[in-house]
PDB file of N, CA and C in Angstrom:
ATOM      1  N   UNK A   1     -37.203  -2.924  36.922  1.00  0.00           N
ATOM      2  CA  UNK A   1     -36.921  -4.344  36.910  1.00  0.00           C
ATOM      3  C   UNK A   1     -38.144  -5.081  36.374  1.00  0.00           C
ATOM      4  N   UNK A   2     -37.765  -6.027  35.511  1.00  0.00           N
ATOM      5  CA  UNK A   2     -39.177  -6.830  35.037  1.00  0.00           C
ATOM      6  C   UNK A   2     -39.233  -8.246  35.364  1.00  0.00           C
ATOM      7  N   UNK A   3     -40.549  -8.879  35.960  1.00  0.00           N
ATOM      8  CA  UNK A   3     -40.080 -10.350  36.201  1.00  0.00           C
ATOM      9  C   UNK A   3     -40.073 -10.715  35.260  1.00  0.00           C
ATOM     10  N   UNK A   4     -40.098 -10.934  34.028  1.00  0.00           N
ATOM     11  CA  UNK A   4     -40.415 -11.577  32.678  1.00  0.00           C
ATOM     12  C   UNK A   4     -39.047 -12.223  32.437  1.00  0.00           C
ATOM     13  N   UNK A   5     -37.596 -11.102  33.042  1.00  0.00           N
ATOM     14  CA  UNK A   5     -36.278 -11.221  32.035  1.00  0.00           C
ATOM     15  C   UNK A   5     -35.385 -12.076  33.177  1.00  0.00           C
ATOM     16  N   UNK A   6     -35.190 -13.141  32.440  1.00  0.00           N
ATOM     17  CA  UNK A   6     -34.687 -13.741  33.482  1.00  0.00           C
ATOM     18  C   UNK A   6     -33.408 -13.914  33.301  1.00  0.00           C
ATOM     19  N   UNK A   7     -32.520 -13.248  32.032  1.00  0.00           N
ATOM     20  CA  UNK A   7     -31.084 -12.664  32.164  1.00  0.00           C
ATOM     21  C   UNK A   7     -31.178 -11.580  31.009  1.00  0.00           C
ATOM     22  N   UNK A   8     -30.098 -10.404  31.279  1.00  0.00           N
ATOM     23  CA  UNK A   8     -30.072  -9.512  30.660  1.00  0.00           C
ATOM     24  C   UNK A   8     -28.472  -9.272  30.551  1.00  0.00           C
ATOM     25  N   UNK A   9     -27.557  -9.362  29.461  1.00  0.00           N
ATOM     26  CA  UNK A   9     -25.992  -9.254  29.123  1.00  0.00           C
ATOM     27  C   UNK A   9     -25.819  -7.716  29.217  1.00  0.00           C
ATOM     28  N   UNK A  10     -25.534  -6.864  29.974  1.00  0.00           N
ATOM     29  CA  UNK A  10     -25.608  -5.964  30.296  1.00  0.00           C
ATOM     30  C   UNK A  10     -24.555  -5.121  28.857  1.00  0.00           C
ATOM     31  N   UNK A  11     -23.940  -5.479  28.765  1.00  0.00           N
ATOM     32  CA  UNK A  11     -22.759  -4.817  27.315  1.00  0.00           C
ATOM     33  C   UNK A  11     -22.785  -5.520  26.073  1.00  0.00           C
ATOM     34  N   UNK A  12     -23.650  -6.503  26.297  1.00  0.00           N
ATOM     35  CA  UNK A  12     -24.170  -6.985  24.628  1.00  0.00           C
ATOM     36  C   UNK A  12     -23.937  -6.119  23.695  1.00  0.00           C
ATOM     37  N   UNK A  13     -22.755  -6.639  22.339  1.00  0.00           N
ATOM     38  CA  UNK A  13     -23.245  -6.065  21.379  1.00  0.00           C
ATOM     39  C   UNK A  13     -24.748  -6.425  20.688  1.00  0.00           C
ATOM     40  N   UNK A  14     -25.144  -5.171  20.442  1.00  0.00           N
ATOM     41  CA  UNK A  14     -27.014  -5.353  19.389  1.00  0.00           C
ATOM     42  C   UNK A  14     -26.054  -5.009  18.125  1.00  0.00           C
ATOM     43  N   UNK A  15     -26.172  -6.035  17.247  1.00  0.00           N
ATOM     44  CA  UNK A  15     -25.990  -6.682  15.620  1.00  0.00           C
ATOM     45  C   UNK A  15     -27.594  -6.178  14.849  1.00  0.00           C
ATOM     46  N   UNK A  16     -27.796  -5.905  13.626  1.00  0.00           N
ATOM     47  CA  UNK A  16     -28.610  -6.456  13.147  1.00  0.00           C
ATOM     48  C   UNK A  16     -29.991  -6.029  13.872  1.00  0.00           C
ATOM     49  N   UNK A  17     -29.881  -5.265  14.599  1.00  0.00           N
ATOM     50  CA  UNK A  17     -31.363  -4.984  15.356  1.00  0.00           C
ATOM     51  C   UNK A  17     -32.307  -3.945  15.027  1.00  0.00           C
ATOM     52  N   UNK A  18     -33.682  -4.136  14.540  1.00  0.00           N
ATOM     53  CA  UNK A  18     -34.026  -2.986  13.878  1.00  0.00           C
ATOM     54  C   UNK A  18     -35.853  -3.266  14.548  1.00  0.00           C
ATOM     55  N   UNK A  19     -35.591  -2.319  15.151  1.00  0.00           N
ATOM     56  CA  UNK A  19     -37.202  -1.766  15.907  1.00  0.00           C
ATOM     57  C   UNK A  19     -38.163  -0.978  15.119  1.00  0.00           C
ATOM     58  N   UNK A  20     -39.699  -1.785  15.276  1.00  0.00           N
ATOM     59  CA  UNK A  20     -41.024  -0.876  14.345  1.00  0.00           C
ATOM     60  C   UNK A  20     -41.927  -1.069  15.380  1.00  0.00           C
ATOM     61  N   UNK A  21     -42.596   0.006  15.189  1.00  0.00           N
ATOM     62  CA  UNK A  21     -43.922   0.038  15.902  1.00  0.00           C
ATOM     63  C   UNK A  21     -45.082  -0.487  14.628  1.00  0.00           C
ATOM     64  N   UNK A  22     -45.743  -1.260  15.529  1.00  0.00           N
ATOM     65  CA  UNK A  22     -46.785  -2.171  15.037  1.00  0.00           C
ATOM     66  C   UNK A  22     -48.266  -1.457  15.716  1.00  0.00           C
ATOM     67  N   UNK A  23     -48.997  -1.074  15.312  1.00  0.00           N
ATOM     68  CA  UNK A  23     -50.915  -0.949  15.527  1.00  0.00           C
ATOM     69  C   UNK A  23     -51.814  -1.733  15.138  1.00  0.00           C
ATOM     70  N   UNK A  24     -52.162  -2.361  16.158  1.00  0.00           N
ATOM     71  CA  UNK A  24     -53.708  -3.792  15.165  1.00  0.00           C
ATOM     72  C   UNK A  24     -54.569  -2.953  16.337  1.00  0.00           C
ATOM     73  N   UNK A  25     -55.649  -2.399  14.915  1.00  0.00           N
ATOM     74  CA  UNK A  25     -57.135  -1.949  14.992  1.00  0.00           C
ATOM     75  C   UNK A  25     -58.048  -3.191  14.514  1.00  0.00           C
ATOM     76  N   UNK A  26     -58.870  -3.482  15.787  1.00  0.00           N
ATOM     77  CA  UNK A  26     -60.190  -3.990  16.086  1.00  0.00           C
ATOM     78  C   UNK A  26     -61.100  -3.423  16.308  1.00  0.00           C
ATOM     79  N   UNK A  27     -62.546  -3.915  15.240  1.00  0.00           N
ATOM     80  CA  UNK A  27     -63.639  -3.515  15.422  1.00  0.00           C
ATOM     81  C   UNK A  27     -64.418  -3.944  16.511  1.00  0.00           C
ATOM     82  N   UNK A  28     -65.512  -2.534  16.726  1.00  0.00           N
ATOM     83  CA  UNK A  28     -66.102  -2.642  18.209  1.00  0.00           C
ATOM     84  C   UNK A  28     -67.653  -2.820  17.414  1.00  0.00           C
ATOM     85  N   UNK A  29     -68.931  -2.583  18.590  1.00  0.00           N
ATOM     86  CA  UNK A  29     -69.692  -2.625  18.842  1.00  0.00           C
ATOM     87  C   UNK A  29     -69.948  -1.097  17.995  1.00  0.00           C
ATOM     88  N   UNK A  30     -68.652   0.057  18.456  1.00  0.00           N
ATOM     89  CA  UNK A  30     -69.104   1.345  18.431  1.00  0.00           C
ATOM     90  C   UNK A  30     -67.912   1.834  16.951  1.00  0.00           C
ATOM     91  N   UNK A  31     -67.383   0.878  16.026  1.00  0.00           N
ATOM     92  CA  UNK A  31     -66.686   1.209  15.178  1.00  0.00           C
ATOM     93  C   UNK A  31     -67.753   1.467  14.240  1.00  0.00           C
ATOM     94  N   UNK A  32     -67.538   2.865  13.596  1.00  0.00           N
ATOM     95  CA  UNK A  32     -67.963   4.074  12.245  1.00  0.00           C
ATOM     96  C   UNK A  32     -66.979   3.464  11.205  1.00  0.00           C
ATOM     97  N   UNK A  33     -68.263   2.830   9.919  1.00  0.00           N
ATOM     98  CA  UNK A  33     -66.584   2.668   8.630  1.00  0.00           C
ATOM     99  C   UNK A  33     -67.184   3.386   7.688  1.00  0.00           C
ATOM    100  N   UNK A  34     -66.265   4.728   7.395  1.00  0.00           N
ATOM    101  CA  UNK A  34     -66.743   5.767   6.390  1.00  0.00           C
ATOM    102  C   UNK A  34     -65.982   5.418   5.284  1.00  0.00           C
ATOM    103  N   UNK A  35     -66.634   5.322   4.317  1.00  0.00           N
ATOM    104  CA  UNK A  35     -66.184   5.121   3.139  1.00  0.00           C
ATOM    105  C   UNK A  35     -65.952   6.681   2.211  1.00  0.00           C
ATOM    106  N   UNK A  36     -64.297   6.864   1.764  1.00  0.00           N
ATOM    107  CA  UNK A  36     -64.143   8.610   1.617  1.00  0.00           C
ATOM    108  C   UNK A  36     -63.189   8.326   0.550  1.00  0.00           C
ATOM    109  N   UNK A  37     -63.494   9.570  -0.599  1.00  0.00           N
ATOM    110  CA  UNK A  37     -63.014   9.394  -2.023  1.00  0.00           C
ATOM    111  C   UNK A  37     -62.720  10.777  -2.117  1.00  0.00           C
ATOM    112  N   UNK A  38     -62.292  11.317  -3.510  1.00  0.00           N
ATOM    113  CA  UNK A  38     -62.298  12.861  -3.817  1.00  0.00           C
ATOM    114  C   UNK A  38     -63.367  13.159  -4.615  1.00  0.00           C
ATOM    115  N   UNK A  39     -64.377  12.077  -4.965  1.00  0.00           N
ATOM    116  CA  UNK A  39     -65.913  12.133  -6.208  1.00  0.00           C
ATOM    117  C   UNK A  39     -66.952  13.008  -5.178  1.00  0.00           C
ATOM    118  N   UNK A  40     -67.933  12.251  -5.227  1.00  0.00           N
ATOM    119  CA  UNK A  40     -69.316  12.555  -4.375  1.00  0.00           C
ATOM    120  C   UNK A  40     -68.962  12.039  -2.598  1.00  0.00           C
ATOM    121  N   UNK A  41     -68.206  11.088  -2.274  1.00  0.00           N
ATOM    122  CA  UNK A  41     -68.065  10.743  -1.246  1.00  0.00           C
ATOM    123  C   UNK A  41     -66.754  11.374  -0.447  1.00  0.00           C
ATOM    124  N   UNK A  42     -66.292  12.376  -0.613  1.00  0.00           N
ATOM    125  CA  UNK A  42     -65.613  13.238   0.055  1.00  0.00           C
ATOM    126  C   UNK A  42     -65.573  14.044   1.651  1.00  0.00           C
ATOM    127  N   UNK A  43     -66.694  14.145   1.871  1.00  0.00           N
ATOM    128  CA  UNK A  43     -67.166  14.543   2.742  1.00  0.00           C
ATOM    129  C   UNK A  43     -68.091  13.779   3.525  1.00  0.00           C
ATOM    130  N   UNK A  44     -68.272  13.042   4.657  1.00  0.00           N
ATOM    131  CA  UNK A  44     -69.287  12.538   5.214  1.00  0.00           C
ATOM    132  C   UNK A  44     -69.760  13.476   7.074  1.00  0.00           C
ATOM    133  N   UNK A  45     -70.849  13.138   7.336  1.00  0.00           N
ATOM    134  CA  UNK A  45     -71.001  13.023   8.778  1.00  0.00           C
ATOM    135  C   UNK A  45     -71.787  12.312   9.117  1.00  0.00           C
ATOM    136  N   UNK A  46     -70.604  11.958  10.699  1.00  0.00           N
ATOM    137  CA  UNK A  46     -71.192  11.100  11.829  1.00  0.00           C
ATOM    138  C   UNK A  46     -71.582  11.972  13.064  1.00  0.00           C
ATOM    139  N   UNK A  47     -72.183  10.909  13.821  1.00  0.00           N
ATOM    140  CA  UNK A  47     -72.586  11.157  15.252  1.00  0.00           C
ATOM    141  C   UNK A  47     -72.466  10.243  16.158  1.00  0.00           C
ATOM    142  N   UNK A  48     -71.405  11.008  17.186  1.00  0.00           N
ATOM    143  CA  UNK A  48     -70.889  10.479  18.166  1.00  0.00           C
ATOM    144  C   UNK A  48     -71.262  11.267  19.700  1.00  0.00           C
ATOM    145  N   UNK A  49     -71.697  10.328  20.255  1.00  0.00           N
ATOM    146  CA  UNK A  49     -72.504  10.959  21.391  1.00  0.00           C
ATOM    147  C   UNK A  49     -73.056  11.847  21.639  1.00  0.00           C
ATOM    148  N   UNK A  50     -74.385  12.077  20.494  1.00  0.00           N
ATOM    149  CA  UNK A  50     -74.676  13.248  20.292  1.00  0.00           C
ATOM    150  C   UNK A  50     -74.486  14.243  19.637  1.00  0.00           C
ATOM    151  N   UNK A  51     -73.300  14.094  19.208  1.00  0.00           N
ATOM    152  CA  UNK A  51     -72.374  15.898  18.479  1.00  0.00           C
ATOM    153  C   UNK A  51     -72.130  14.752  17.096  1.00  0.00           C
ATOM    154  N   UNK A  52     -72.857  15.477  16.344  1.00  0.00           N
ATOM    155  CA  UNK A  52     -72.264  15.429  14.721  1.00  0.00           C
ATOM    156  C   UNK A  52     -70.896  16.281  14.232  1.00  0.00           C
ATOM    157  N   UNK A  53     -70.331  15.628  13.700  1.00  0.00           N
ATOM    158  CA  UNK A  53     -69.102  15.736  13.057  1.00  0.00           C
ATOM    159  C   UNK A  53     -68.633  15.806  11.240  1.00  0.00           C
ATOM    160  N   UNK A  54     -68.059  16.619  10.643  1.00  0.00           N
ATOM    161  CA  UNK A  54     -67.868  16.325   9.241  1.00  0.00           C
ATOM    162  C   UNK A  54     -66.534  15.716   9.473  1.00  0.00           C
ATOM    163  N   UNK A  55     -66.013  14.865   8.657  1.00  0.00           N
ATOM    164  CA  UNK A  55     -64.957  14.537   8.049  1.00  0.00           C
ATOM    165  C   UNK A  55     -64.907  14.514   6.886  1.00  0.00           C
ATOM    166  N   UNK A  56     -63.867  15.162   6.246  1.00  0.00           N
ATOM    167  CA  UNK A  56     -63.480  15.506   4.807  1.00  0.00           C
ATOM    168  C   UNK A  56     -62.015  14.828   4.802  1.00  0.00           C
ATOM    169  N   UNK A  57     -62.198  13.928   3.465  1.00  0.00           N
ATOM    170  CA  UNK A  57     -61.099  13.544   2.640  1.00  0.00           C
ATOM    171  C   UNK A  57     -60.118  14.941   2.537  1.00  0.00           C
ATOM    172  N   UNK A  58     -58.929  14.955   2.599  1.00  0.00           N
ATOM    173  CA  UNK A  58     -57.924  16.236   2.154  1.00  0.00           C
ATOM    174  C   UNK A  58     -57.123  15.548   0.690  1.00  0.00           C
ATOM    175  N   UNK A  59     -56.343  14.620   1.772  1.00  0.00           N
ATOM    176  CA  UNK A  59     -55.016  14.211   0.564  1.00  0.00           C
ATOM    177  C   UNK A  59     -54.687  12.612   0.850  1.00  0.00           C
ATOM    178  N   UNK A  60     -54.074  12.153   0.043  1.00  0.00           N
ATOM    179  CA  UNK A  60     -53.699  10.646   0.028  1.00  0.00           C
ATOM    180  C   UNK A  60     -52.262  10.572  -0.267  1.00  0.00           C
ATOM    181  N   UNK A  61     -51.245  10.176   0.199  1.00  0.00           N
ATOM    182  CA  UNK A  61     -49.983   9.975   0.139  1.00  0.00           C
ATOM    183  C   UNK A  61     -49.413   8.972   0.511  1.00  0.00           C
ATOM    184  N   UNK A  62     -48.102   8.928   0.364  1.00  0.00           N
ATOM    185  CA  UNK A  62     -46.941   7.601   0.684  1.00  0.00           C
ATOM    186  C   UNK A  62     -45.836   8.356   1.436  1.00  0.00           C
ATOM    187  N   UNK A  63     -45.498   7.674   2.633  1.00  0.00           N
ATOM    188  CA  UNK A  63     -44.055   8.244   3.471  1.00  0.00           C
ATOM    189  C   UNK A  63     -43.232   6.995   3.532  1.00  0.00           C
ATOM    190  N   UNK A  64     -42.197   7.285   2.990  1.00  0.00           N
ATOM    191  CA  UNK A  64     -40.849   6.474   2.966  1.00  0.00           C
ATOM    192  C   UNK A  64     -40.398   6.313   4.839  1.00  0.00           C
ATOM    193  N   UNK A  65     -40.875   5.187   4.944  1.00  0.00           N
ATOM    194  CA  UNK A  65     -40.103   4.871   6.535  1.00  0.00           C
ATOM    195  C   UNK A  65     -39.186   3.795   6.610  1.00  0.00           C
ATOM    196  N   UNK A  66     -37.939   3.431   6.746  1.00  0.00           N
ATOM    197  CA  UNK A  66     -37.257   2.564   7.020  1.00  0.00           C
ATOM    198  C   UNK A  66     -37.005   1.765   5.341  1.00  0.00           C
ATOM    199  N   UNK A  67     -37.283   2.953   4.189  1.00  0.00           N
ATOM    200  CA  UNK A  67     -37.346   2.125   2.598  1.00  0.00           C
ATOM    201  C   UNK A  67     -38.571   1.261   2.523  1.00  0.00           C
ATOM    202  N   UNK A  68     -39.381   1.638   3.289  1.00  0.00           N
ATOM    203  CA  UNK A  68     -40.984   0.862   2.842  1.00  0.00           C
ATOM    204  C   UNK A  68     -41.774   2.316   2.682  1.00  0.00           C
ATOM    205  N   UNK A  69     -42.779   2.211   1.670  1.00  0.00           N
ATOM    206  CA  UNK A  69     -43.666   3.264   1.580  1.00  0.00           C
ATOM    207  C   UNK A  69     -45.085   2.942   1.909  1.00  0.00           C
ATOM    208  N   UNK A  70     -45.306   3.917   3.196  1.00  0.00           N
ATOM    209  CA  UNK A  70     -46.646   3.606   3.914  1.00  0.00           C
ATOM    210  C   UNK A  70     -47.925   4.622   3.418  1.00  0.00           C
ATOM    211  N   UNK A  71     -48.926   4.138   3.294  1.00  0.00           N
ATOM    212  CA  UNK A  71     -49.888   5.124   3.293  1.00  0.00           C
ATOM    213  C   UNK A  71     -50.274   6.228   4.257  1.00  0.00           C
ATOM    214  N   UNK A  72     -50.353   7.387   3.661  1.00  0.00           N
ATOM    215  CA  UNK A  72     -50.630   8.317   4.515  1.00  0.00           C
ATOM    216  C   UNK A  72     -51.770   9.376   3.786  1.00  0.00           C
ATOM    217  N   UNK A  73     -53.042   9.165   5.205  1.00  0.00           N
ATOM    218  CA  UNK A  73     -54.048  10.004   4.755  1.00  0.00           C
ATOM    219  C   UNK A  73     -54.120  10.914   5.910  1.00  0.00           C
ATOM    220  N   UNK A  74     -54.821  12.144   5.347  1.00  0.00           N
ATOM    221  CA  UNK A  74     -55.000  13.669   5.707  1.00  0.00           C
ATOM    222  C   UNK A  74     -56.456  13.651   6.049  1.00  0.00           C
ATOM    223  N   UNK A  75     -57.277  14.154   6.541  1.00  0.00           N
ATOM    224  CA  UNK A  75     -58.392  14.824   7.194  1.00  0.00           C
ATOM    225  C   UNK A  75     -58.342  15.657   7.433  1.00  0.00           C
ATOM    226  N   UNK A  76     -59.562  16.526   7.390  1.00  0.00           N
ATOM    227  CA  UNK A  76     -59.915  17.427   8.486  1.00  0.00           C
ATOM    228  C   UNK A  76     -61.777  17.214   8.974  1.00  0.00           C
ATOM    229  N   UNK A  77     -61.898  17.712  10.109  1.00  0.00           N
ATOM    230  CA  UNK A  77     -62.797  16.935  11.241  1.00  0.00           C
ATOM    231  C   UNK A  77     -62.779  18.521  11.650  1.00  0.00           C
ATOM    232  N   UNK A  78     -64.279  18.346  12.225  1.00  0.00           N
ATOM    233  CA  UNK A  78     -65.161  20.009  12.602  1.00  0.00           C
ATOM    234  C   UNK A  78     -66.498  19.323  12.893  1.00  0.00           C
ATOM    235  N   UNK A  79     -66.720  20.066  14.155  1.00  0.00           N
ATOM    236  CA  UNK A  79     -67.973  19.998  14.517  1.00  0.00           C
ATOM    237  C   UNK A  79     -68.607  20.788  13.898  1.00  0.00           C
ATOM    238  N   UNK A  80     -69.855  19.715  13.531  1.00  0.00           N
ATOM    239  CA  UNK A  80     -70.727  19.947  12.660  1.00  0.00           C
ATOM    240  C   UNK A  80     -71.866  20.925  13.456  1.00  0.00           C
TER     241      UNK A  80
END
Protein backbone atom coordinates (compact mmCIF):
# COMPACT_ATOMS: atom_id res chain seq x y z
CA UNK A 1 0.00 0.00 0.00
CA UNK A 2 1.42 3.50 -0.73
CA UNK A 3 0.34 6.75 0.95
CA UNK A 4 1.14 8.76 -2.10
CA UNK A 5 -2.05 7.03 -4.22
CA UNK A 6 -4.91 8.39 -3.25
CA UNK A 7 -7.15 6.36 -5.85
CA UNK A 8 -6.22 3.48 -7.87
CA UNK A 9 -9.14 2.06 -10.78
CA UNK A 10 -8.41 -1.31 -10.09
CA UNK A 11 -9.48 -2.74 -13.98
CA UNK A 12 -8.41 0.33 -15.80
CA UNK A 13 -7.85 -0.12 -19.22
CA UNK A 14 -3.74 1.09 -19.77
CA UNK A 15 -4.07 2.74 -23.54
CA UNK A 16 -1.00 4.06 -24.91
CA UNK A 17 1.33 3.27 -21.99
CA UNK A 18 4.89 2.80 -22.56
CA UNK A 19 7.53 2.44 -19.63
CA UNK A 20 11.64 3.41 -19.77
CA UNK A 21 14.05 3.32 -17.35
CA UNK A 22 15.81 6.58 -16.95
CA UNK A 23 19.71 6.91 -15.11
CA UNK A 24 20.99 10.60 -14.21
CA UNK A 25 24.76 10.25 -13.29
CA UNK A 26 26.18 12.99 -11.01
CA UNK A 27 29.52 14.00 -10.42
CA UNK A 28 31.18 13.52 -7.01
CA UNK A 29 34.07 14.70 -5.13
CA UNK A 30 35.38 11.00 -6.04
CA UNK A 31 34.22 10.94 -9.92
CA UNK A 32 37.40 9.49 -12.42
CA UNK A 33 36.68 11.04 -16.16
CA UNK A 34 38.80 8.80 -18.43
CA UNK A 35 39.01 9.90 -21.61
CA UNK A 36 39.20 6.33 -24.03
CA UNK A 37 39.65 6.01 -27.88
CA UNK A 38 41.04 3.01 -30.08
CA UNK A 39 44.53 5.55 -30.95
CA UNK A 40 47.08 6.04 -28.05
CA UNK A 41 44.31 6.51 -25.45
CA UNK A 42 42.90 3.05 -25.32
CA UNK A 43 43.99 1.86 -22.37
CA UNK A 44 44.22 3.92 -19.15
CA UNK A 45 44.84 3.33 -15.26
CA UNK A 46 43.28 4.46 -12.20
CA UNK A 47 43.49 4.17 -8.52
CA UNK A 48 40.89 3.50 -6.37
CA UNK A 49 41.53 2.96 -2.83
CA UNK A 50 44.69 1.95 -3.25
CA UNK A 51 44.38 -0.89 -5.97
CA UNK A 52 45.20 0.32 -9.47
CA UNK A 53 43.12 -0.77 -12.18
CA UNK A 54 43.44 -0.92 -16.21
CA UNK A 55 40.54 -0.13 -18.23
CA UNK A 56 40.64 -0.84 -21.85
CA UNK A 57 38.41 0.52 -24.57
CA UNK A 58 36.99 -2.98 -26.38
CA UNK A 59 34.11 -1.90 -28.74
CA UNK A 60 31.61 0.94 -29.43
CA UNK A 61 28.12 0.13 -30.61
CA UNK A 62 24.34 1.01 -31.01
CA UNK A 63 21.33 -1.26 -29.51
CA UNK A 64 17.98 -0.76 -31.00
CA UNK A 65 15.61 -0.38 -27.82
CA UNK A 66 12.05 0.53 -28.21
CA UNK A 67 13.24 1.93 -32.25
CA UNK A 68 15.74 4.38 -30.62
CA UNK A 69 19.43 3.50 -31.02
CA UNK A 70 21.43 3.79 -27.80
CA UNK A 71 25.04 3.77 -27.33
CA UNK A 72 26.67 0.90 -26.18
CA UNK A 73 30.25 0.60 -24.86
CA UNK A 74 32.34 -2.55 -23.92
CA UNK A 75 35.30 -2.65 -21.41
CA UNK A 76 37.33 -4.72 -19.87
CA UNK A 77 38.77 -3.81 -16.23
CA UNK A 78 41.71 -5.99 -14.36
CA UNK A 79 43.54 -5.36 -11.56
CA UNK A 80 46.42 -3.87 -12.29
Amino acid sequence: MNPNVESYPENAEATNVQVRAVKVAASTDQTKVVLLDFGVNKKRRIEIESKSYDIELVSIGKKKIQNENFPVFEFDVSEA
